[in-house]
C-alpha atoms as a PDB file:
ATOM      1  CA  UNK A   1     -28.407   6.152  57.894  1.00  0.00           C
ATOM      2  CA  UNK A   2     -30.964   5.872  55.381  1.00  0.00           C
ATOM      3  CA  UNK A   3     -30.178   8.968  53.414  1.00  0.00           C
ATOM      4  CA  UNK A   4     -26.316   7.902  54.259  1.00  0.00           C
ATOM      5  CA  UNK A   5     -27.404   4.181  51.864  1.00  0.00           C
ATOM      6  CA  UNK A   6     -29.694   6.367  49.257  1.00  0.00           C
ATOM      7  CA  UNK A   7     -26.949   8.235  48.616  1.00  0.00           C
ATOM      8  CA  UNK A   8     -24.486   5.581  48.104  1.00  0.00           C
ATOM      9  CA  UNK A   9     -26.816   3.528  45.595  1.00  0.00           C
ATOM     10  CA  UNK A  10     -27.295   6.633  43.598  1.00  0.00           C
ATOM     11  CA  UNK A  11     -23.303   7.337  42.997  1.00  0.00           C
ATOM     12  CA  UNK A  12     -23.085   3.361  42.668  1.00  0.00           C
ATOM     13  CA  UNK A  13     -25.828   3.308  39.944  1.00  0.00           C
ATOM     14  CA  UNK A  14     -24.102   6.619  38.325  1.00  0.00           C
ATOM     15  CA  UNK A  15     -20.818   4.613  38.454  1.00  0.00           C
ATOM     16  CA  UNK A  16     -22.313   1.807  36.723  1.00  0.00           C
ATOM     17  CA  UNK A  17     -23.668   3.950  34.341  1.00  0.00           C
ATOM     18  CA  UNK A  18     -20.926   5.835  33.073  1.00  0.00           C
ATOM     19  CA  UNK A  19     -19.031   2.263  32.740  1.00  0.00           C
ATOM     20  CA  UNK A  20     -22.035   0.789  30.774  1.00  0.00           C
ATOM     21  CA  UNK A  21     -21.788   4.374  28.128  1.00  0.00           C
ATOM     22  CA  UNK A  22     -17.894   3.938  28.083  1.00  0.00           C
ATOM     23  CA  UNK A  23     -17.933   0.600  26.718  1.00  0.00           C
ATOM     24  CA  UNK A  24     -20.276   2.047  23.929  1.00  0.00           C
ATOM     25  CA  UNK A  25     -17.813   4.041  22.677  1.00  0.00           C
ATOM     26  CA  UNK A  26     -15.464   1.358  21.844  1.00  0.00           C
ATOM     27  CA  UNK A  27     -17.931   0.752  18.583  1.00  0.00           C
ATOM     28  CA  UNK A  28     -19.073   2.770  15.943  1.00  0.00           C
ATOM     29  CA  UNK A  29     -20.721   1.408  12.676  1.00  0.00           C
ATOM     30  CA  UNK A  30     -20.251   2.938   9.281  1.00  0.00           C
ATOM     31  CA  UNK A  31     -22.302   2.076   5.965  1.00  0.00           C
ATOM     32  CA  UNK A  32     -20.555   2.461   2.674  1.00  0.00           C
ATOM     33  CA  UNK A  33     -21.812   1.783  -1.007  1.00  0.00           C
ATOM     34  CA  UNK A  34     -19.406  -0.020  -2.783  1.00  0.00           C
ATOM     35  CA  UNK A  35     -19.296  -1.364  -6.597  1.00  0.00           C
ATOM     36  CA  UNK A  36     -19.039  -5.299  -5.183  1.00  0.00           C
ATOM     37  CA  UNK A  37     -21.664  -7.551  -8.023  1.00  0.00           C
ATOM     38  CA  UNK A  38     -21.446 -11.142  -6.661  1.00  0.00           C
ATOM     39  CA  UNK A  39     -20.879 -13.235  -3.800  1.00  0.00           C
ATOM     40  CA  UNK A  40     -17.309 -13.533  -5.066  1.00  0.00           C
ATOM     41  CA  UNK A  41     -17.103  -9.992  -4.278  1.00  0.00           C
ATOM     42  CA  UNK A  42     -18.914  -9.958  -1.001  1.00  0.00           C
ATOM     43  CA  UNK A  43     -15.946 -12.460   0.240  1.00  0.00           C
ATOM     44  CA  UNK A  44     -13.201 -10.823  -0.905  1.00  0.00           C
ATOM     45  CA  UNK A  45     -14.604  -7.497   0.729  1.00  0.00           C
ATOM     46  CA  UNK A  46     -15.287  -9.036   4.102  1.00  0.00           C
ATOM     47  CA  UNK A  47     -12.256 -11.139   4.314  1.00  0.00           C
ATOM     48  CA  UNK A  48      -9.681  -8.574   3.608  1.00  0.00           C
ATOM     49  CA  UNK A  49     -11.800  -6.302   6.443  1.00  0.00           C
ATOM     50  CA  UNK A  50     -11.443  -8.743   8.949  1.00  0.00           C
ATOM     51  CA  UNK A  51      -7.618  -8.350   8.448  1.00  0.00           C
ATOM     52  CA  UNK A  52      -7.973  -4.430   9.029  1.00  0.00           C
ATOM     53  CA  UNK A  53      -6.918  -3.441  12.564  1.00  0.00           C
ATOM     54  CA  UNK A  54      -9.975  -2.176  14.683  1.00  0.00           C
ATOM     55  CA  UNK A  55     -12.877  -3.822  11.990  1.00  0.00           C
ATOM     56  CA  UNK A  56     -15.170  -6.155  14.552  1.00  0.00           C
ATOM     57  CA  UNK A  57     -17.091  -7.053  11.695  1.00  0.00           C
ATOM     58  CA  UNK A  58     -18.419  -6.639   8.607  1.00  0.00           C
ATOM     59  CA  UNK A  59     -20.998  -7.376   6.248  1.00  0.00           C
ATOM     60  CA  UNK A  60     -21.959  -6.846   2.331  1.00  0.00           C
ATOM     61  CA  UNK A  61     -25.296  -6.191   1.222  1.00  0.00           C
ATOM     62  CA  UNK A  62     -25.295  -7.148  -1.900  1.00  0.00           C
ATOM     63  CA  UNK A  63     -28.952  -5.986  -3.122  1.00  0.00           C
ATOM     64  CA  UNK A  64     -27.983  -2.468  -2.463  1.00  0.00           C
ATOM     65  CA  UNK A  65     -23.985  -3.093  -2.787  1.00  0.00           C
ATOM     66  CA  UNK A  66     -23.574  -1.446   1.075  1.00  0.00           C
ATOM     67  CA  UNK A  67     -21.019  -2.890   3.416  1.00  0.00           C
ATOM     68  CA  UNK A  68     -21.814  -2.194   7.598  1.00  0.00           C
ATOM     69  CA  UNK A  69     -18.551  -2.171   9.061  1.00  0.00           C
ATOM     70  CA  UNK A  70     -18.680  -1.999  13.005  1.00  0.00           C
ATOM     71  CA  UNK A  71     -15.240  -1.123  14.259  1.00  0.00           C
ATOM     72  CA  UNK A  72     -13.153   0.639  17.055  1.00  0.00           C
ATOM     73  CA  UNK A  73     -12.594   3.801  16.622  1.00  0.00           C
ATOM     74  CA  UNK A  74      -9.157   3.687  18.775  1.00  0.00           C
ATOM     75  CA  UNK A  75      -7.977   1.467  16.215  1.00  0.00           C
ATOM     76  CA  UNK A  76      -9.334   3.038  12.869  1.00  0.00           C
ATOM     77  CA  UNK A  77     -11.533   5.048  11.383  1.00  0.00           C
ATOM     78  CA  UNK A  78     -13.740   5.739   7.944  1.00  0.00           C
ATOM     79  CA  UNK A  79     -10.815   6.987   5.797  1.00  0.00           C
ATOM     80  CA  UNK A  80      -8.889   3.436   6.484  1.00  0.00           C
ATOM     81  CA  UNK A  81     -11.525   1.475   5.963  1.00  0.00           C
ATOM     82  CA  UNK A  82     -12.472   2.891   2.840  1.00  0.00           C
ATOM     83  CA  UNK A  83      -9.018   2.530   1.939  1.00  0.00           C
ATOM     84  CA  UNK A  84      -9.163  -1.050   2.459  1.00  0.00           C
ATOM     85  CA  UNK A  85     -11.848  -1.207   0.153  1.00  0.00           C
ATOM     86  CA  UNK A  86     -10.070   0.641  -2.675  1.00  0.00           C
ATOM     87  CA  UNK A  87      -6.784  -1.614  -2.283  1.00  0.00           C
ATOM     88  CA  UNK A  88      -9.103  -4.570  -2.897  1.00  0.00           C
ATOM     89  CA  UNK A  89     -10.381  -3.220  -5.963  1.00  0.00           C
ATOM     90  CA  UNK A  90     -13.743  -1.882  -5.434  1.00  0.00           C
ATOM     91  CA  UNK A  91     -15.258   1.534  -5.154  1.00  0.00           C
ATOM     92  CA  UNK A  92     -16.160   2.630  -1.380  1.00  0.00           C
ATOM     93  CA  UNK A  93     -18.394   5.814  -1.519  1.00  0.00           C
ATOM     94  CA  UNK A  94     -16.492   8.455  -2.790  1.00  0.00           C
ATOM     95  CA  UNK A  95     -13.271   6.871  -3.184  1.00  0.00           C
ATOM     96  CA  UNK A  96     -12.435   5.179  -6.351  1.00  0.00           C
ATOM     97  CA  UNK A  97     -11.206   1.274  -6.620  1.00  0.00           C
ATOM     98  CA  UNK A  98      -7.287   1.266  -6.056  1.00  0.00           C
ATOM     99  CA  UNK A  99      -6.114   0.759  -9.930  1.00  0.00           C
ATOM    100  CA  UNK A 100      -3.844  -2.419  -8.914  1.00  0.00           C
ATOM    101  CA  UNK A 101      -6.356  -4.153  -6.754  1.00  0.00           C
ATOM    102  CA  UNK A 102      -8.877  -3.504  -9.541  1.00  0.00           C
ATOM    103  CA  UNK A 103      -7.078  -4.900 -12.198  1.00  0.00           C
ATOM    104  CA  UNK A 104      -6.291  -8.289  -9.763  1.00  0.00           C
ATOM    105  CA  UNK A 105     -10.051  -8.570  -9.630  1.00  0.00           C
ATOM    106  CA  UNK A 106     -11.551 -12.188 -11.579  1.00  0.00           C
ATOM    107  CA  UNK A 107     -13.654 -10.688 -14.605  1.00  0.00           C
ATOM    108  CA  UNK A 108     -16.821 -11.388 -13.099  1.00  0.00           C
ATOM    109  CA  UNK A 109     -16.354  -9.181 -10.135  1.00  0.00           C
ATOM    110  CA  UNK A 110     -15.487  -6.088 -12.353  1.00  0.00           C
ATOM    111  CA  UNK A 111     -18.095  -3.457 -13.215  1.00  0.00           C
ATOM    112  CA  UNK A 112     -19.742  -4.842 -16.970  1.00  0.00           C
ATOM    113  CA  UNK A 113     -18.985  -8.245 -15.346  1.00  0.00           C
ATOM    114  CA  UNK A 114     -20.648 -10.847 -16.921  1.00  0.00           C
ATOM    115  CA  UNK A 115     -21.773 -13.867 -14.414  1.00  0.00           C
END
């Protein structure tokens, strides 16, 4: 009988396990430079990433201009987000700031910006 219970805590704990690891994989976090200067920016970043399907959250750095986006992976991935970055006018790693959103940026939030 006792070998019988061992047994059955063992496959219990490996059960609970595996669901603990699964729900892991519902987040991943990404870090991406961007070209963002003020606080202005920082809002306009975050804000239009909370809109983006699968983003949990997100948050600009703005001593070393990086954005840590935690998202779902199911939902989106890297490309998108940096994508969503672009359309709002900045630079996100090696993707260049969507031309349109750029030019809808307030002066101070483009690159020579003066604050």
């Amino acid at each position: 009988m006792k070998n019988y219970l061992a047994g059955l805590l063992t496959l219990l704990f490996l059960v609970v396990g595996i669901t603990v690891q699964a729900g892991d994989d519902n987040e991943k976090e990404v870090k991406i430079k961007t070209s963002a200067i003020c606080s202005m920016c920082k809002e306009r970043i975050e804000r239009n990433l909370a809109f983006e399907k699968g983003v949990k959250e997100s948050s600009l750095n703005l001593k070393d201009k990086v954005v840590t986006v935690k998202y779902n992976p199911k939902k989106t991935d890297v490309t998108r987000i940096k994508a969503n970055i672009s359309k709002t006018g900045y630079d996100a790693d090696e993707v260049t700031a969507d031309e349109k959103g750029y030019a809808k940026l307030p002066s101070c939030c483009k690159k020579g910006g003066h604050h």
